[in-house]
Protein backbone atom coordinates (compact mmCIF):
# COMPACT_ATOMS: atom_id res chain seq x y z
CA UNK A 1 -5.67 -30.52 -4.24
CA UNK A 2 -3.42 -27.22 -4.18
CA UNK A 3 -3.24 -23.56 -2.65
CA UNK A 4 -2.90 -20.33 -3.87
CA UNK A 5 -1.41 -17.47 -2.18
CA UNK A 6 -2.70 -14.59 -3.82
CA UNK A 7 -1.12 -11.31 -3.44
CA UNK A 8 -3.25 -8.27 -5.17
CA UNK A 9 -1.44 -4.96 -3.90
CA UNK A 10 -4.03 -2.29 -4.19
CA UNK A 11 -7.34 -3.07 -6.10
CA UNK A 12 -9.89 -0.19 -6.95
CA UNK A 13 -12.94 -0.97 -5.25
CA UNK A 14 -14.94 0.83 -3.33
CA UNK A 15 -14.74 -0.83 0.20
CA UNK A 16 -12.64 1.96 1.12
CA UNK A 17 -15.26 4.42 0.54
CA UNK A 18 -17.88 2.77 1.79
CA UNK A 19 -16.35 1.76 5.45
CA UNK A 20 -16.19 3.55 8.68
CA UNK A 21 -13.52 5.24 9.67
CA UNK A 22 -11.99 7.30 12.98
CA UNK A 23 -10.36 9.83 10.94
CA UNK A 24 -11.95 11.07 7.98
CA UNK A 25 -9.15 12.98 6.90
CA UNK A 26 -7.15 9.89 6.38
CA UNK A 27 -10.29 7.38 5.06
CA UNK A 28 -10.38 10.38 2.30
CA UNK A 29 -6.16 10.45 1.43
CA UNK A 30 -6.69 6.23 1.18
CA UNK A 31 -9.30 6.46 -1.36
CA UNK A 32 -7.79 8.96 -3.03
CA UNK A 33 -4.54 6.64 -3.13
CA UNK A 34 -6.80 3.63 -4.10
CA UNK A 35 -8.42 6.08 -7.04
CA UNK A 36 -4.80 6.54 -8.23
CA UNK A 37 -2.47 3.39 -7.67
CA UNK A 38 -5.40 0.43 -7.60
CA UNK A 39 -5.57 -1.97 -10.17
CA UNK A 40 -9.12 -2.83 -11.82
CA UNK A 41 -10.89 -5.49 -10.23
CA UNK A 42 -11.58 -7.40 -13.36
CA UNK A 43 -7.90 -7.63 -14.18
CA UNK A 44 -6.87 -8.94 -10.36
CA UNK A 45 -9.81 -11.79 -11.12
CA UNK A 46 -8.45 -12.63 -14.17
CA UNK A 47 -5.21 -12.80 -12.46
CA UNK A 48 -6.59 -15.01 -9.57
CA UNK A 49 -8.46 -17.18 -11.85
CA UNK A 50 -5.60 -18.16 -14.07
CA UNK A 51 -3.32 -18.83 -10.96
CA UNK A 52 -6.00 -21.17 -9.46
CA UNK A 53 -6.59 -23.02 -12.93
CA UNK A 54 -2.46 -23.64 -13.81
CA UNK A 55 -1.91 -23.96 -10.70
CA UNK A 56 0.37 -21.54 -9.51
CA UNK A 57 1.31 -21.61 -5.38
CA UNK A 58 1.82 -18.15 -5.44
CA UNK A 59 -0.05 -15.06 -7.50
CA UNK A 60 2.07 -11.74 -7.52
CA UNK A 61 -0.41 -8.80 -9.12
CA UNK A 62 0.94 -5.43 -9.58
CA UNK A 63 4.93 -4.13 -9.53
CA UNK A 64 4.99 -3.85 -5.43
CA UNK A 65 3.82 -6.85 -4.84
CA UNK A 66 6.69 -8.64 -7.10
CA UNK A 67 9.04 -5.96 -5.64
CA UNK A 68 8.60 -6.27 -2.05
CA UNK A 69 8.99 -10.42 -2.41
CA UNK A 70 12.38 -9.96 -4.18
CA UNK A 71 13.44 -7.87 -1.70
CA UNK A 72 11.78 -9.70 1.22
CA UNK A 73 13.81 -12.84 0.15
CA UNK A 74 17.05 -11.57 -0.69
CA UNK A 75 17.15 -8.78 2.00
CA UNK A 76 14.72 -9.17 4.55
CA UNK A 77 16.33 -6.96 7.20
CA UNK A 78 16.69 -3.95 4.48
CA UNK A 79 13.14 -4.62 3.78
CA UNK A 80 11.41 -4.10 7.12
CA UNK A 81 13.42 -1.11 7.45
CA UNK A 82 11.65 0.31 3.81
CA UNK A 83 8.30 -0.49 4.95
CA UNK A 84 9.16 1.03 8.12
CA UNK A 85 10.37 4.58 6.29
CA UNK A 86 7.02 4.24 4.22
CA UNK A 87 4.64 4.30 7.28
CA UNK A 88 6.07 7.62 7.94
CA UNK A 89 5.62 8.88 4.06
CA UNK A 90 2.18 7.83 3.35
CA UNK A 91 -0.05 9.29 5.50
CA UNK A 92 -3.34 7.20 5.71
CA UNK A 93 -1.13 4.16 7.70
């Protein structure tokens, strides 16, 4: 038996699009973000499905997710602080 963490980042579907949402004005700037920056769903399966079959504990897909771990583990006080500033700059969180 074994786990896989799986950590996609953004993935183009359309869930975004599809949900309800308070403010419209930010459900729009998240899909347009998701449009932009979100990686096809066939490659994150592909991704997924090789991690489960090696196995792998952990799955990193796309450069933030790999980025934010290195950072998280070497300077985890530096990185809540990032992620902090970032909630300020992107404006559908």
């Amino acid at each position: 038996m074994s786990l896989t963490c799986v950590y996609p980042g953004p993935v183009d579907t359309n869930l975004i699009g599809s949900s309800r949402a308070r403010d419209l004005t930010k459900k729009k700037l998240e899909a347009e973000f998701i449009k932009k920056r979100g990686l096809p769903t066939e490659h994150v399966a592909r991704r997924v499905l090789d991690g489960i079959e090696k196995p792998s504990a952990r799955v990193f897909i796309g450069k933030e997710t790999y980025l934010f771990d290195i950072m998280a583990r070497f300077f985890p006080v530096m990185t809540n602080s990032v992620i902090g500033r970032m909630r300020g700059k992107v404006p559908f969180l």
